[in-house]
PDB file of N, CA and C in Angstrom:
ATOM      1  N   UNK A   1     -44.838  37.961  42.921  1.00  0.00           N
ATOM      2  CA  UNK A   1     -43.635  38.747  43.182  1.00  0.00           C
ATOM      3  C   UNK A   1     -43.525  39.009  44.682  1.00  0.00           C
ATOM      4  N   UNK A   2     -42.116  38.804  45.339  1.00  0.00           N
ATOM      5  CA  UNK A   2     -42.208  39.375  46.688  1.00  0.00           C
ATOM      6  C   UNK A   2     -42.016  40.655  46.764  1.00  0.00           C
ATOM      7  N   UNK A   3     -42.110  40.694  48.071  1.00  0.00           N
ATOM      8  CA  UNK A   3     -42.225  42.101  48.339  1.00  0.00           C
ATOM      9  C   UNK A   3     -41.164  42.866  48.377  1.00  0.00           C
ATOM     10  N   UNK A   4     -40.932  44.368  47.926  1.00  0.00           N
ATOM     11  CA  UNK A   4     -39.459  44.684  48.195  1.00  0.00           C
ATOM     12  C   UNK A   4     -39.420  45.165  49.692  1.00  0.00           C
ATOM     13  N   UNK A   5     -38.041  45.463  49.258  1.00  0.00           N
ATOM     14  CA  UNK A   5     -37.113  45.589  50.411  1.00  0.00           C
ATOM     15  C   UNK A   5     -37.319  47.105  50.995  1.00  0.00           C
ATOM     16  N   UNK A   6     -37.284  47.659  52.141  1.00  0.00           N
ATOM     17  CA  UNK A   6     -37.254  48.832  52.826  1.00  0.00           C
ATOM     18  C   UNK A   6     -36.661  49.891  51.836  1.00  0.00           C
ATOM     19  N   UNK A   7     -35.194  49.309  51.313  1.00  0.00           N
ATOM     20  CA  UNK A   7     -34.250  50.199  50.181  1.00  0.00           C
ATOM     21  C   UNK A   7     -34.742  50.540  49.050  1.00  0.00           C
ATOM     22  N   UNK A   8     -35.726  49.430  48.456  1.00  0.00           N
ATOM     23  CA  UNK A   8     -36.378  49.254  47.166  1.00  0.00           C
ATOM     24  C   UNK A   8     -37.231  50.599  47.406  1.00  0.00           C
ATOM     25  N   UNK A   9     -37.826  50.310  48.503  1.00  0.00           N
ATOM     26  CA  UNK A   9     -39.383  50.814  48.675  1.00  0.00           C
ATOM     27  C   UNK A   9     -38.830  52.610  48.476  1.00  0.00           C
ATOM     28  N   UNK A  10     -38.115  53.034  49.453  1.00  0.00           N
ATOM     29  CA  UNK A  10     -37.389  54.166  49.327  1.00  0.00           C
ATOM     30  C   UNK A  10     -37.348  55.113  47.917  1.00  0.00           C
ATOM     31  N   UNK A  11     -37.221  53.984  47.400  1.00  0.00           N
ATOM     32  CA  UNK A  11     -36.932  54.599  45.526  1.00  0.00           C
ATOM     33  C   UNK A  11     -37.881  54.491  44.733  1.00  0.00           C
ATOM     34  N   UNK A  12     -39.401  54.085  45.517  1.00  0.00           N
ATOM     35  CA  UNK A  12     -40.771  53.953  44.792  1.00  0.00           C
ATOM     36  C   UNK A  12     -40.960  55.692  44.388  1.00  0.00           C
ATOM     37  N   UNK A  13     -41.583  56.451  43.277  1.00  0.00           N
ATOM     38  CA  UNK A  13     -42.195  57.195  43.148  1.00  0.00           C
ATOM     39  C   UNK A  13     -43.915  57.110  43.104  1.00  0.00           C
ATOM     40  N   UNK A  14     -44.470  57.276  44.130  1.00  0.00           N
ATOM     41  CA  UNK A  14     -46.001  57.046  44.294  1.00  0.00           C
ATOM     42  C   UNK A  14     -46.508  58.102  43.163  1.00  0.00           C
ATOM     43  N   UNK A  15     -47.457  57.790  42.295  1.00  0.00           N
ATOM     44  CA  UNK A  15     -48.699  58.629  41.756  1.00  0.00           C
ATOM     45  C   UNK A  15     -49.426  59.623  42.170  1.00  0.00           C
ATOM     46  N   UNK A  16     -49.501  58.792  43.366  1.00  0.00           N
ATOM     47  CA  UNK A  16     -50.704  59.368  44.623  1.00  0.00           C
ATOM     48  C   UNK A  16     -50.329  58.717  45.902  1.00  0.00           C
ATOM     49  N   UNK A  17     -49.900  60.269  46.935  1.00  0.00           N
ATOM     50  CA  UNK A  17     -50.225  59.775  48.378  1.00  0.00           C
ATOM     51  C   UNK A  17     -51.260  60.032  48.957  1.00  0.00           C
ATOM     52  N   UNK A  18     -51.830  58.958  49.691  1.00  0.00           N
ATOM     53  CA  UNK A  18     -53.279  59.073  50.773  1.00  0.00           C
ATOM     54  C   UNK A  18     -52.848  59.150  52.168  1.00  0.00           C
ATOM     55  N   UNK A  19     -53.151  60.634  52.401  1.00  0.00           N
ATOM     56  CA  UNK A  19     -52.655  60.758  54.315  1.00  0.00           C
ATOM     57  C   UNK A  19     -54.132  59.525  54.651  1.00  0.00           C
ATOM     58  N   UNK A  20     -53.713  58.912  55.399  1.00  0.00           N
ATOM     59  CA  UNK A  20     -55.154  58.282  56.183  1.00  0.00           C
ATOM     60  C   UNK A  20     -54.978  58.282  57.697  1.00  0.00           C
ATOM     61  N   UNK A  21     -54.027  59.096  57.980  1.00  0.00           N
ATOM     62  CA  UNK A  21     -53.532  58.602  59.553  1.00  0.00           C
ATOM     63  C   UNK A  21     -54.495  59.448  59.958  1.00  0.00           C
ATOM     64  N   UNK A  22     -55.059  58.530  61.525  1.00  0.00           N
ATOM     65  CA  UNK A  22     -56.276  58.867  62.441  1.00  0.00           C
ATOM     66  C   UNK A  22     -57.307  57.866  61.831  1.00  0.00           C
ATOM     67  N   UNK A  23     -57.332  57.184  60.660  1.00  0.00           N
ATOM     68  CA  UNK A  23     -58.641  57.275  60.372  1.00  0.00           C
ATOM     69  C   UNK A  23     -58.696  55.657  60.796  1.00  0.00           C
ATOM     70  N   UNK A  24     -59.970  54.990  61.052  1.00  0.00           N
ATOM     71  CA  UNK A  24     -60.077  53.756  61.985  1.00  0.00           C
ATOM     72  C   UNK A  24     -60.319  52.629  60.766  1.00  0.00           C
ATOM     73  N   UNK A  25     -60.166  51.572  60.723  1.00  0.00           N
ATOM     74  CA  UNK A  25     -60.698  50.637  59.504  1.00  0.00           C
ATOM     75  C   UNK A  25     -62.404  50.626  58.982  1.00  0.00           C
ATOM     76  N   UNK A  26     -62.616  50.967  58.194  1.00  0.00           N
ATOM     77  CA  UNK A  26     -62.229  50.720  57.199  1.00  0.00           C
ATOM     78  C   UNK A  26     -61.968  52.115  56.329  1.00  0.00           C
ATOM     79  N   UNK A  27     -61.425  53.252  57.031  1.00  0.00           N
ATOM     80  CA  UNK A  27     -61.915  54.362  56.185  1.00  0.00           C
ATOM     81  C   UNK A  27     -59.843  54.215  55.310  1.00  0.00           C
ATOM     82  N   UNK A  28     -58.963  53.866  56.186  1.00  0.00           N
ATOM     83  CA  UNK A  28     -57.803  53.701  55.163  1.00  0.00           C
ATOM     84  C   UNK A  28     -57.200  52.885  53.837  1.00  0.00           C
ATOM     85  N   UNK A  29     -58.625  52.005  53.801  1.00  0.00           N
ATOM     86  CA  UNK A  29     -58.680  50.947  52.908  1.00  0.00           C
ATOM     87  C   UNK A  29     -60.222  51.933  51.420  1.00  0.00           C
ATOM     88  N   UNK A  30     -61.257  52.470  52.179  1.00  0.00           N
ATOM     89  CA  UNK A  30     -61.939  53.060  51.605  1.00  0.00           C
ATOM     90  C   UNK A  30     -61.042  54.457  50.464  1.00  0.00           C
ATOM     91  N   UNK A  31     -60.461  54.995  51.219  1.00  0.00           N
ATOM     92  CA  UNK A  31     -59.130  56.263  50.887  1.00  0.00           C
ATOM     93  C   UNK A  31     -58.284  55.621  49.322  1.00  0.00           C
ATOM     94  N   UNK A  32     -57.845  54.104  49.971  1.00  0.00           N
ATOM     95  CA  UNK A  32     -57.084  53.338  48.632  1.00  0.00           C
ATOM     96  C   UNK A  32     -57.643  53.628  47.774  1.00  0.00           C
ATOM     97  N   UNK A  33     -58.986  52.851  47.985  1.00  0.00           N
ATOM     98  CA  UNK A  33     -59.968  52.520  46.479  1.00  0.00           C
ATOM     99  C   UNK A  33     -60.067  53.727  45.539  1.00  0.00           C
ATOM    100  N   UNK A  34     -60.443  54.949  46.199  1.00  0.00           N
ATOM    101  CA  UNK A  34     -60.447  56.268  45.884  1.00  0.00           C
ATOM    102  C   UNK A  34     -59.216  56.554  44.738  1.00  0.00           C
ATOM    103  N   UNK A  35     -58.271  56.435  45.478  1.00  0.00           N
ATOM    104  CA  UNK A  35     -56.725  56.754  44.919  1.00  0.00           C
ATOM    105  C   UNK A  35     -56.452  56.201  43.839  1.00  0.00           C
ATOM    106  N   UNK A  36     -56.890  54.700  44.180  1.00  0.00           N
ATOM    107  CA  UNK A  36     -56.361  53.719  42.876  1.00  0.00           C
ATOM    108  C   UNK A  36     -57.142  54.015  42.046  1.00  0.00           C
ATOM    109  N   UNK A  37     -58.177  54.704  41.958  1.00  0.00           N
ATOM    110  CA  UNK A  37     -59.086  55.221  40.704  1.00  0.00           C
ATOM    111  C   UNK A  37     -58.758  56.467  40.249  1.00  0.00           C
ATOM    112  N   UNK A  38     -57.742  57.016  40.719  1.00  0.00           N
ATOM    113  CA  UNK A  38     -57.028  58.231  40.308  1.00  0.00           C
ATOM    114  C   UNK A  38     -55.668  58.026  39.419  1.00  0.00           C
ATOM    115  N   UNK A  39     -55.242  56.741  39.494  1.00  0.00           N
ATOM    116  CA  UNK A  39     -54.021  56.465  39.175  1.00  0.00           C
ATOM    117  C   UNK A  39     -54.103  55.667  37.857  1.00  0.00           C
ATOM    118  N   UNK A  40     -53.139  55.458  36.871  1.00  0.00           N
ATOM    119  CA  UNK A  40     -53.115  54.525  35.639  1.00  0.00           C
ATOM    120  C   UNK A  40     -52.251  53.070  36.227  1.00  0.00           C
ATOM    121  N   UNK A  41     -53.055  52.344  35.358  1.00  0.00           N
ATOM    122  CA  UNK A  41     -52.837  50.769  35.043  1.00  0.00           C
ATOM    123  C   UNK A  41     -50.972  50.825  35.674  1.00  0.00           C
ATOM    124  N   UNK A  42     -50.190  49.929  36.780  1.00  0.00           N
ATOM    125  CA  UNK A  42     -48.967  50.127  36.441  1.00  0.00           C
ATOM    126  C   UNK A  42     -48.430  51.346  37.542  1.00  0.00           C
ATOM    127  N   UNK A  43     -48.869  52.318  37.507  1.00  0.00           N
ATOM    128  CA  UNK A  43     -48.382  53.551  38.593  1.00  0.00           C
ATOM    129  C   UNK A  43     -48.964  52.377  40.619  1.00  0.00           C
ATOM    130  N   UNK A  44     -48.142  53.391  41.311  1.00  0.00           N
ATOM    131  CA  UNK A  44     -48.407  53.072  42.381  1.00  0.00           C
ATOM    132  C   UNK A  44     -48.835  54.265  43.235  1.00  0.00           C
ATOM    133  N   UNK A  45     -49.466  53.607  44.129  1.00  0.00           N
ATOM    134  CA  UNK A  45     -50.357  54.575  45.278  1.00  0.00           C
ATOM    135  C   UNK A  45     -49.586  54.564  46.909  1.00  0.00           C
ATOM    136  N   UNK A  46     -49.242  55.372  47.438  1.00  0.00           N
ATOM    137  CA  UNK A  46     -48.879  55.081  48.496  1.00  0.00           C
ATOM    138  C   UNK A  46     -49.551  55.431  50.119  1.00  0.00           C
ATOM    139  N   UNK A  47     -50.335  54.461  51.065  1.00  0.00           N
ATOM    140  CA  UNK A  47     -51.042  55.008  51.767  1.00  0.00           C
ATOM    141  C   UNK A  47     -50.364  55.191  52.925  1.00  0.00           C
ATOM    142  N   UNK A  48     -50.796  55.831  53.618  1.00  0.00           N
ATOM    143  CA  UNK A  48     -50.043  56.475  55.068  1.00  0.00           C
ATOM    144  C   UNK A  48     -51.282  56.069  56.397  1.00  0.00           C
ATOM    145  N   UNK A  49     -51.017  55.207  57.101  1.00  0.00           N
ATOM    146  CA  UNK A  49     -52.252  54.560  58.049  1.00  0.00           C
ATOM    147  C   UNK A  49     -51.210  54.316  59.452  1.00  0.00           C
ATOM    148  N   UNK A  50     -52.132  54.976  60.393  1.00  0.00           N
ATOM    149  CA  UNK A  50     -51.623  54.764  61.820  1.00  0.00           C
ATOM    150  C   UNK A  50     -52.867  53.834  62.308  1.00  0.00           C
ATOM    151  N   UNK A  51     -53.158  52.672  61.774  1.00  0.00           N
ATOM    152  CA  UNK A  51     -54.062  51.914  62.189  1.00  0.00           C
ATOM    153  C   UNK A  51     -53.458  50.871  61.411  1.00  0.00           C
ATOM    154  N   UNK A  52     -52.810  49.698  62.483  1.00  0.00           N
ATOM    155  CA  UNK A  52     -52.255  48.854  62.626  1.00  0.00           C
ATOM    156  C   UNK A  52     -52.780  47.554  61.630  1.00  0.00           C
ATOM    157  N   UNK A  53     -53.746  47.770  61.536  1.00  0.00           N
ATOM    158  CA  UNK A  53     -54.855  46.618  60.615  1.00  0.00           C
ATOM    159  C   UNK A  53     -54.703  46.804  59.521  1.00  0.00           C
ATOM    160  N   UNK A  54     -54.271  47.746  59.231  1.00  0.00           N
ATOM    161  CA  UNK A  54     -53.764  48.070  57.427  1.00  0.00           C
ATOM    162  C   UNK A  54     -53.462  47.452  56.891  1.00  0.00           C
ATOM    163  N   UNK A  55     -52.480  47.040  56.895  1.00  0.00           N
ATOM    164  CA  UNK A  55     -51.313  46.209  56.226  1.00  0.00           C
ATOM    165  C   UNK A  55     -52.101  44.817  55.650  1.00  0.00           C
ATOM    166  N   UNK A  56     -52.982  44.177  56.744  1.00  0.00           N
ATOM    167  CA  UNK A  56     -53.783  43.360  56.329  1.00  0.00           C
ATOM    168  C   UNK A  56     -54.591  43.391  55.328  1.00  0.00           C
ATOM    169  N   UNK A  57     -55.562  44.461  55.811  1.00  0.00           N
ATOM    170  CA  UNK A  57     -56.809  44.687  55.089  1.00  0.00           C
ATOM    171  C   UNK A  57     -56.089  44.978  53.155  1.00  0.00           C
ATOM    172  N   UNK A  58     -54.944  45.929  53.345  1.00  0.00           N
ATOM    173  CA  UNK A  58     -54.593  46.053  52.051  1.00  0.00           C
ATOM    174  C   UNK A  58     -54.277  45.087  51.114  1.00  0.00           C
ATOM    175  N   UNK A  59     -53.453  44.392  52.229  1.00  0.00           N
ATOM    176  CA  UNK A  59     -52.805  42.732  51.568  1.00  0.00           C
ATOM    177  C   UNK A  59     -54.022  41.621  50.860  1.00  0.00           C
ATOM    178  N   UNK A  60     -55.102  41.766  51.686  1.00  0.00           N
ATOM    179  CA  UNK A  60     -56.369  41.150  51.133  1.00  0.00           C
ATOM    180  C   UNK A  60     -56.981  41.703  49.994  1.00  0.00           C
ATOM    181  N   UNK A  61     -57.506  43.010  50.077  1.00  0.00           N
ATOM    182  CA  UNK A  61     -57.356  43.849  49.381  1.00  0.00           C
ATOM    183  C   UNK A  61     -56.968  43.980  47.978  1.00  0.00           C
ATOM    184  N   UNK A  62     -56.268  44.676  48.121  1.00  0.00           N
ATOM    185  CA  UNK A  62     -55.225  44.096  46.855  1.00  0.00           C
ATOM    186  C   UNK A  62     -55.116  42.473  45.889  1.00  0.00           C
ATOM    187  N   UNK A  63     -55.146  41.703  46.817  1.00  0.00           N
ATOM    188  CA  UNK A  63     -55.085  40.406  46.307  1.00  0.00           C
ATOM    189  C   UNK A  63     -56.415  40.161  45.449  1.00  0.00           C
ATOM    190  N   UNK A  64     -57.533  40.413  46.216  1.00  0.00           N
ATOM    191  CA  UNK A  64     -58.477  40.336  45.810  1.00  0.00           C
ATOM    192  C   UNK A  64     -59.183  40.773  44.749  1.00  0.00           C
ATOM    193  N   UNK A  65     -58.827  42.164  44.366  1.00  0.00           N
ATOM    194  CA  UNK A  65     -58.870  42.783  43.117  1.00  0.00           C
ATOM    195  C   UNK A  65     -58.178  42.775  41.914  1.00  0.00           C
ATOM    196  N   UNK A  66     -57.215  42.306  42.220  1.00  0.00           N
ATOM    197  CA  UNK A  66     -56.005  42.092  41.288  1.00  0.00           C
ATOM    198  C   UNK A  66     -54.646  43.799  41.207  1.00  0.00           C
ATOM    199  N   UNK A  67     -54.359  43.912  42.332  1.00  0.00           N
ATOM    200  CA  UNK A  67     -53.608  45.264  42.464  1.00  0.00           C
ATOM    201  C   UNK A  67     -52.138  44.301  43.036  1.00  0.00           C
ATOM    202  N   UNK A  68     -50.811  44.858  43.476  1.00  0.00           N
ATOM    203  CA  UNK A  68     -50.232  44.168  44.115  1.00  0.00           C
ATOM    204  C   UNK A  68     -49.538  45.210  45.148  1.00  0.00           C
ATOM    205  N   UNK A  69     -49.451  44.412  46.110  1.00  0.00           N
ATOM    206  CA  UNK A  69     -48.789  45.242  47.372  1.00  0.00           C
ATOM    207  C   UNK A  69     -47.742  45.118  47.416  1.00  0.00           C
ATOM    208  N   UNK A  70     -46.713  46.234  47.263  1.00  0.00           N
ATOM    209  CA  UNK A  70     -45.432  46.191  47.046  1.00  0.00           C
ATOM    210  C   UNK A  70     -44.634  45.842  48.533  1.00  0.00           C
ATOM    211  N   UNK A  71     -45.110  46.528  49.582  1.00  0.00           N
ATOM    212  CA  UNK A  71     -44.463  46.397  50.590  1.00  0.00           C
ATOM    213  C   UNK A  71     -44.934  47.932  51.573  1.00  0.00           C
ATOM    214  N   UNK A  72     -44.556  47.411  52.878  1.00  0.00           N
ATOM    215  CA  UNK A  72     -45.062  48.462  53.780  1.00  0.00           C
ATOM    216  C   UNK A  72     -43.490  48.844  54.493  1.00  0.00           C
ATOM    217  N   UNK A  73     -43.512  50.454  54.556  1.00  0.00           N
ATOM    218  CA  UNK A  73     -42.264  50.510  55.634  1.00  0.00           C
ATOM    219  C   UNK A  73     -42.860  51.212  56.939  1.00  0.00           C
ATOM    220  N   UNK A  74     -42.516  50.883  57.842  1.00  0.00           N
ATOM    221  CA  UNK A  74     -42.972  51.114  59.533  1.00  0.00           C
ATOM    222  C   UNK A  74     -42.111  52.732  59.247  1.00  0.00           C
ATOM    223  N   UNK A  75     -42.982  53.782  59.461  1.00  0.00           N
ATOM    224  CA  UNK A  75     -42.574  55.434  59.701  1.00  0.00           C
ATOM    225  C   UNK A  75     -42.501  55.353  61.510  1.00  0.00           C
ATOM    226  N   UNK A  76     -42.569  56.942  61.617  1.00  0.00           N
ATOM    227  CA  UNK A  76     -42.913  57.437  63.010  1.00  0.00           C
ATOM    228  C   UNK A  76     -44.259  56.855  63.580  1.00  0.00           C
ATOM    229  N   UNK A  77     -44.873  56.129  63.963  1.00  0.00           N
ATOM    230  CA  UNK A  77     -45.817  56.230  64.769  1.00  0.00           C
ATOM    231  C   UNK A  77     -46.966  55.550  63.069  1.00  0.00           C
ATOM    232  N   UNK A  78     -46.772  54.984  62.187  1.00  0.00           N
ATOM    233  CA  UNK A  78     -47.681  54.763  61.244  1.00  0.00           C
ATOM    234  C   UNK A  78     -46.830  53.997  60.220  1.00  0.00           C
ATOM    235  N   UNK A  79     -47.942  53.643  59.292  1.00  0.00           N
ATOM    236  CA  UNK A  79     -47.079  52.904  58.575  1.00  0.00           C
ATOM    237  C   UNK A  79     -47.434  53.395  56.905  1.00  0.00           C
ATOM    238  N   UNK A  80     -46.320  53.329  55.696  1.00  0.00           N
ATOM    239  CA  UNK A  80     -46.601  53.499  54.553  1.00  0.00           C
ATOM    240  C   UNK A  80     -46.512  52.327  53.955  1.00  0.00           C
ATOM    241  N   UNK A  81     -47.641  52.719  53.314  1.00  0.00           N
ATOM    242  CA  UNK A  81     -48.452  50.890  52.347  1.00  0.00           C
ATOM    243  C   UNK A  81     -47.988  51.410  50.709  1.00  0.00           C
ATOM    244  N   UNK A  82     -47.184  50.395  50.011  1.00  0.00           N
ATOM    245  CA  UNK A  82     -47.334  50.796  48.554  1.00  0.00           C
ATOM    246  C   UNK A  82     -48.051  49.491  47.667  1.00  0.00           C
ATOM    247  N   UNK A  83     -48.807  49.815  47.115  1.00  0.00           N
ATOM    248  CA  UNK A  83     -49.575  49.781  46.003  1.00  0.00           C
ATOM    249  C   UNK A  83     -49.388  49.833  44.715  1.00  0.00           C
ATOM    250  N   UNK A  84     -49.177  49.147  43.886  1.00  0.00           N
ATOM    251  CA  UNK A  84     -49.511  48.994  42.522  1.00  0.00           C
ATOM    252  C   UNK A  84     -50.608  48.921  41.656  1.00  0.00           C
ATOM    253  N   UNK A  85     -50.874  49.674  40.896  1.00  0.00           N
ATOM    254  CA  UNK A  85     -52.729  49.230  40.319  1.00  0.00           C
ATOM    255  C   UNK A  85     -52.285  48.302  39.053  1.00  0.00           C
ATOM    256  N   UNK A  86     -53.140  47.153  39.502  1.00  0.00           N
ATOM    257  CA  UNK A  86     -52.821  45.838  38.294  1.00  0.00           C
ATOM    258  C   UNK A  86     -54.313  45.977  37.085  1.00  0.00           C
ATOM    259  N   UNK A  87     -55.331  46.953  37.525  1.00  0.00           N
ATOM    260  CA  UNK A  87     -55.791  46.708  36.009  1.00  0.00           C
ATOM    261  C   UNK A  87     -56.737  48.140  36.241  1.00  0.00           C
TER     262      UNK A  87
END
């Protein structure tokens, strides 16, 4: 599935938000894992990271586990990552 759109993303209701801003890699990707174990099969997580490497690490991340990354929107000064938990 691609990713949505900025508009889409807007109208996500997250499960769970993770402030992670300040925190350096790997602690905004560590924060996810946390979250997504708080959340059910299907709900989404939304992380908040002013560390530019995010987006990556999640995208791998995610892929790797079987979660899917919905899409990131660029905020003030950080960025919000959404998350889906796939199992």
């Amino acid at each position: 599935m691609s990713p949505l759109s900025t508009a889409e993303l807007e109208t996500v209701t997250a499960a769970e938000v993770i402030d992670a801003r300040g925190a350096a890699c790997p602690g905004p990707l560590l924060e996810a894992k946390k979250g997504m174990g708080k959340v059910a099969v299907g709900d989404v997580i939304e992380v908040w990271s002013s560390d530019p490497a995010t987006k990556n690490d999640m995208s791998a991340w995610a892929g790797k586990v079987g979660h899917e990354l919905l899409g990131v929107i660029e905020a003030d000064g950080y960025d919000r990552v959404f998350l889906r938990r796939g199992k």
